[in-house]
C-alpha atoms as a PDB file:
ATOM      1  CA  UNK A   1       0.000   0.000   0.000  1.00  0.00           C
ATOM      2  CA  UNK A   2       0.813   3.677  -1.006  1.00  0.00           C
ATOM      3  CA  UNK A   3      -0.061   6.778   0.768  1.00  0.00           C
ATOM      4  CA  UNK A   4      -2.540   8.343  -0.567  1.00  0.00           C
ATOM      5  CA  UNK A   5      -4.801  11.209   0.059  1.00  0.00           C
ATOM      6  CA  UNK A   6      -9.135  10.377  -0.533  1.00  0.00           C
ATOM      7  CA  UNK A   7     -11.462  13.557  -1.197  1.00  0.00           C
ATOM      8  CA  UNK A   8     -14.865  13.996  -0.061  1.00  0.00           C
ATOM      9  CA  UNK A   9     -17.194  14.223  -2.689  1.00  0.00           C
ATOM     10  CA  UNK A  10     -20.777  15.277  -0.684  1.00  0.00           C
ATOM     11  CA  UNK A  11     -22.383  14.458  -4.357  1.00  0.00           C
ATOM     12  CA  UNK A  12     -21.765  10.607  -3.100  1.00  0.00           C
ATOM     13  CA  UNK A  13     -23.986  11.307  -0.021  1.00  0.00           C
ATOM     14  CA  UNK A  14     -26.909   8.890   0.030  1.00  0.00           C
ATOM     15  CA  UNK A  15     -29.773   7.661   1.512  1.00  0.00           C
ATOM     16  CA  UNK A  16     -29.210   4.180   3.916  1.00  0.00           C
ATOM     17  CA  UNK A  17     -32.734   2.528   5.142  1.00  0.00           C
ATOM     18  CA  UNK A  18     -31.663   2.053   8.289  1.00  0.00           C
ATOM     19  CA  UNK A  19     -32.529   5.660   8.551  1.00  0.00           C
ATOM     20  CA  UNK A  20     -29.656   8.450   8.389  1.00  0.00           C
ATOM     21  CA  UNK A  21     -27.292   9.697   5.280  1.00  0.00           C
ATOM     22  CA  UNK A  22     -24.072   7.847   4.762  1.00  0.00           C
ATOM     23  CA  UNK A  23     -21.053   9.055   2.631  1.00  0.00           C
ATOM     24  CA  UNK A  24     -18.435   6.403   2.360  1.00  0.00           C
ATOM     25  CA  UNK A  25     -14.981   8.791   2.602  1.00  0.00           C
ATOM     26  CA  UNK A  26     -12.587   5.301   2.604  1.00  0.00           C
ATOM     27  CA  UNK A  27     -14.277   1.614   1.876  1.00  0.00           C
ATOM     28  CA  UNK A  28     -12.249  -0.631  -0.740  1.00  0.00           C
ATOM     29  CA  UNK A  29     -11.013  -3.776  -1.140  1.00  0.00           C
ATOM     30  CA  UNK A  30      -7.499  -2.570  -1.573  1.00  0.00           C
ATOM     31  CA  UNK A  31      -7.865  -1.651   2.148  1.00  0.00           C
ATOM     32  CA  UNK A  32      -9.999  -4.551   3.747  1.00  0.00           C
ATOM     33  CA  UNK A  33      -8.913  -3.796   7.627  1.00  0.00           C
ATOM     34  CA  UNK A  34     -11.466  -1.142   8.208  1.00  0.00           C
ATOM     35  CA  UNK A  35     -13.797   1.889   6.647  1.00  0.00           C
ATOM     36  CA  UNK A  36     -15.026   5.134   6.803  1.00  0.00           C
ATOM     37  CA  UNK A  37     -17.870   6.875   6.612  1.00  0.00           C
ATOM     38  CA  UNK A  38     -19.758   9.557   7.704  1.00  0.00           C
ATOM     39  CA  UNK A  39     -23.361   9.303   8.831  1.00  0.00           C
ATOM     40  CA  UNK A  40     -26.104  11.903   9.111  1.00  0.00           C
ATOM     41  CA  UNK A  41     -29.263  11.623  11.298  1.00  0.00           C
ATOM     42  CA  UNK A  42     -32.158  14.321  10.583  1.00  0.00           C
ATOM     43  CA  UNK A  43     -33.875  15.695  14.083  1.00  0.00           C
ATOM     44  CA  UNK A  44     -36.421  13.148  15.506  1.00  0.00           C
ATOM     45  CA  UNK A  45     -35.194  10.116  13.528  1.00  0.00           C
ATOM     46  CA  UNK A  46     -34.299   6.974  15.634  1.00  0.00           C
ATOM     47  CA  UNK A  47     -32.371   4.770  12.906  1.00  0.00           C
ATOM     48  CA  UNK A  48     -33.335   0.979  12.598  1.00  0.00           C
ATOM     49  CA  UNK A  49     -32.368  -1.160  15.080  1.00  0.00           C
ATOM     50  CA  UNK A  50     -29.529  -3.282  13.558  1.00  0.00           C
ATOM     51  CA  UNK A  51     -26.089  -5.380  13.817  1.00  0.00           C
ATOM     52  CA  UNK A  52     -23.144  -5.748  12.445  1.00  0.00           C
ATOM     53  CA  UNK A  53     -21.908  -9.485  11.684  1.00  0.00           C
ATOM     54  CA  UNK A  54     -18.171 -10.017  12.188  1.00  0.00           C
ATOM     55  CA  UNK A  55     -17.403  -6.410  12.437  1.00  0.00           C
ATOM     56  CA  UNK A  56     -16.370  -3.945  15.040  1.00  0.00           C
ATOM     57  CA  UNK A  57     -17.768  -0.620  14.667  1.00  0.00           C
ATOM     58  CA  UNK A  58     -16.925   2.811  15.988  1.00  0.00           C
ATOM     59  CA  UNK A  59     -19.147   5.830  16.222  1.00  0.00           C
ATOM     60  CA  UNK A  60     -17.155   8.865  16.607  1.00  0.00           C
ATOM     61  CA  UNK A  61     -19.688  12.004  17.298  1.00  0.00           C
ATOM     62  CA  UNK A  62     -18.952  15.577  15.158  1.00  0.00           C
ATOM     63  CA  UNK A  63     -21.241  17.168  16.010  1.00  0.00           C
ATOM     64  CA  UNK A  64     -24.899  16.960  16.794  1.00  0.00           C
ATOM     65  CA  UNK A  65     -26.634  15.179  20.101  1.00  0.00           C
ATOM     66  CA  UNK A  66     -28.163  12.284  20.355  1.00  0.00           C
ATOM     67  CA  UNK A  67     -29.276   9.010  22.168  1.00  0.00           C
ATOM     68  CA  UNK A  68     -27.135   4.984  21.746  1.00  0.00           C
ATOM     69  CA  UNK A  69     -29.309   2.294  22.480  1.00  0.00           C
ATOM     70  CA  UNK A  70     -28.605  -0.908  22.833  1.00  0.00           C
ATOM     71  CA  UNK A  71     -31.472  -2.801  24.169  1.00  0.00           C
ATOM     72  CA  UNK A  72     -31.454  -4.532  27.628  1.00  0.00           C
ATOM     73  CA  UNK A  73     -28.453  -1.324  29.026  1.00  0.00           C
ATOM     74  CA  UNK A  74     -28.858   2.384  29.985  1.00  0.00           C
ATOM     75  CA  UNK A  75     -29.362   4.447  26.608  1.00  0.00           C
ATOM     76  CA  UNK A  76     -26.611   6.531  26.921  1.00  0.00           C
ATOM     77  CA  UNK A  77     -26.447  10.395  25.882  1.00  0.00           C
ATOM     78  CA  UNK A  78     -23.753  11.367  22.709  1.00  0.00           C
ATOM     79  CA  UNK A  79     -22.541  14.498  22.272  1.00  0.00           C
ATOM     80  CA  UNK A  80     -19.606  15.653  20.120  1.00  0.00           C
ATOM     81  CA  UNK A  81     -16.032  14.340  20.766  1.00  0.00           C
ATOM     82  CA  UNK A  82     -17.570  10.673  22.242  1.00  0.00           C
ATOM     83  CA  UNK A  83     -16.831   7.689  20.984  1.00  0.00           C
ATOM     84  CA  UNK A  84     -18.890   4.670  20.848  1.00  0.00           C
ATOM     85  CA  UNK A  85     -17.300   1.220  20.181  1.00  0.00           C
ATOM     86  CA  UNK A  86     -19.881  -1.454  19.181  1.00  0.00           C
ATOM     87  CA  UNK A  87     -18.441  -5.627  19.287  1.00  0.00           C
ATOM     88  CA  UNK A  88     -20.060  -7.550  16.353  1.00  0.00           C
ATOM     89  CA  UNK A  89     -23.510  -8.716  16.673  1.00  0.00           C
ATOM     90  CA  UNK A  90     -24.210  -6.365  19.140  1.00  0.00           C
ATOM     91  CA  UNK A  91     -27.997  -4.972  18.374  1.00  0.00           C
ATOM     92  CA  UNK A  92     -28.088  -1.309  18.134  1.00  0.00           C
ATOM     93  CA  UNK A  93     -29.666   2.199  16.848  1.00  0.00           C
ATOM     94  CA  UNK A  94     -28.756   6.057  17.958  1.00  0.00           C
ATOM     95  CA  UNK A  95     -31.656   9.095  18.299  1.00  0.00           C
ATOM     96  CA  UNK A  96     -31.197  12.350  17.097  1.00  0.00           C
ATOM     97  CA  UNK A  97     -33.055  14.173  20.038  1.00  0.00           C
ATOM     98  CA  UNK A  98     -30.607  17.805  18.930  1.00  0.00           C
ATOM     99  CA  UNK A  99     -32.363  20.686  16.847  1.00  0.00           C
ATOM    100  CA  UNK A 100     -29.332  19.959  14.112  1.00  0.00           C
ATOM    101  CA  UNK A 101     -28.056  17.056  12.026  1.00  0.00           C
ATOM    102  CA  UNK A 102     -26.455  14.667  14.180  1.00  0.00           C
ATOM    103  CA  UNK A 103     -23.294  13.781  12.103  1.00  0.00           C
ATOM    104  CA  UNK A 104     -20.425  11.236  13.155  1.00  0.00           C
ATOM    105  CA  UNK A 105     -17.705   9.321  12.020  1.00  0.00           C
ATOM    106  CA  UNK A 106     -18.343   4.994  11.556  1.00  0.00           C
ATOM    107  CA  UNK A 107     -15.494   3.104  11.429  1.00  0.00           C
ATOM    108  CA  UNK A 108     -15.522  -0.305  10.931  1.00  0.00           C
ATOM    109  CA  UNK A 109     -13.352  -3.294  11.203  1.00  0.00           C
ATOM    110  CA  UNK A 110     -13.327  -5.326   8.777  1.00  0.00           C
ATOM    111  CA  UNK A 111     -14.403  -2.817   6.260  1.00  0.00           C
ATOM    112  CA  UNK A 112     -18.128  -2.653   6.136  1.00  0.00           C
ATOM    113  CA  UNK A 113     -19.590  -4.318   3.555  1.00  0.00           C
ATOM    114  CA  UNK A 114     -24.161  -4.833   2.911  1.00  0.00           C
ATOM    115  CA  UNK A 115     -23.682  -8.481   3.611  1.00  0.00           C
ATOM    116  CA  UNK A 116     -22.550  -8.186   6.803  1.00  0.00           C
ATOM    117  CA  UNK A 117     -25.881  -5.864   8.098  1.00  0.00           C
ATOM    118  CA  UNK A 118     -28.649  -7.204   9.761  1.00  0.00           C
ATOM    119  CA  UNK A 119     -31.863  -5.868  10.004  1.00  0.00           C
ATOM    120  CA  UNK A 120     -33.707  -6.398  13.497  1.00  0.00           C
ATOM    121  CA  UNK A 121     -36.398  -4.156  13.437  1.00  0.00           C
END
């Protein structure tokens, strides 16, 4: 592997049914260990509830507030600079309960890929 420098292109933003904006800023192949992206929850909108097989994922918060739940533990409050570390499998979904977009980093490891998302709701 090379260095090399990926640009943003907020054209690529799109919609994700599990309820919030995605734009992938680093998921290939040529770099299987882990991706980037950054999501976007609208006020009011609780995404899907949903896990990740085989893949650790980390929510790192921008900006925005909002609400991680993970059912059966204390929903806990996110607000920017928190990080939220997720083990595969683990059933999930985040609130915007802020007047703005709630907008963070997901990293996962592995690199995400569709096939690995479950559904639950």
């Amino acid at each position: 592997m090379t260095a090399l420098v990926l640009k943003a292109n907020e054209t690529e933003e799109y919609y994700f049914d599990e309820g919030c904006y995605i734009l992938e800023l680093s998921n290939t192949a040529n770099d299987p260990e882990v991706s980037i992206a950054r999501a976007r929850v609208k006020p009011g909108v609780t995404t899907k509830l949903h896990r990740l097989k085989g893949v650790v994922e980390r929510y790192v918060i921008i900006s925005g507030s909002g609400l991680f739940d993970v059912p059966g533990e204390p929903t806990q409050n996110l607000a920017s600079g928190d990080v939220v570390i997720i083990p595969p499998m683990s059933p999930q979904s985040i609130t915007n309960n802020g007047p703005e977009d709630l907008i963070f980093l997901a990293i996962c490891s592995p690199r995400f890929t569709v096939d690995i998302y479950e559904n639950m709701a």
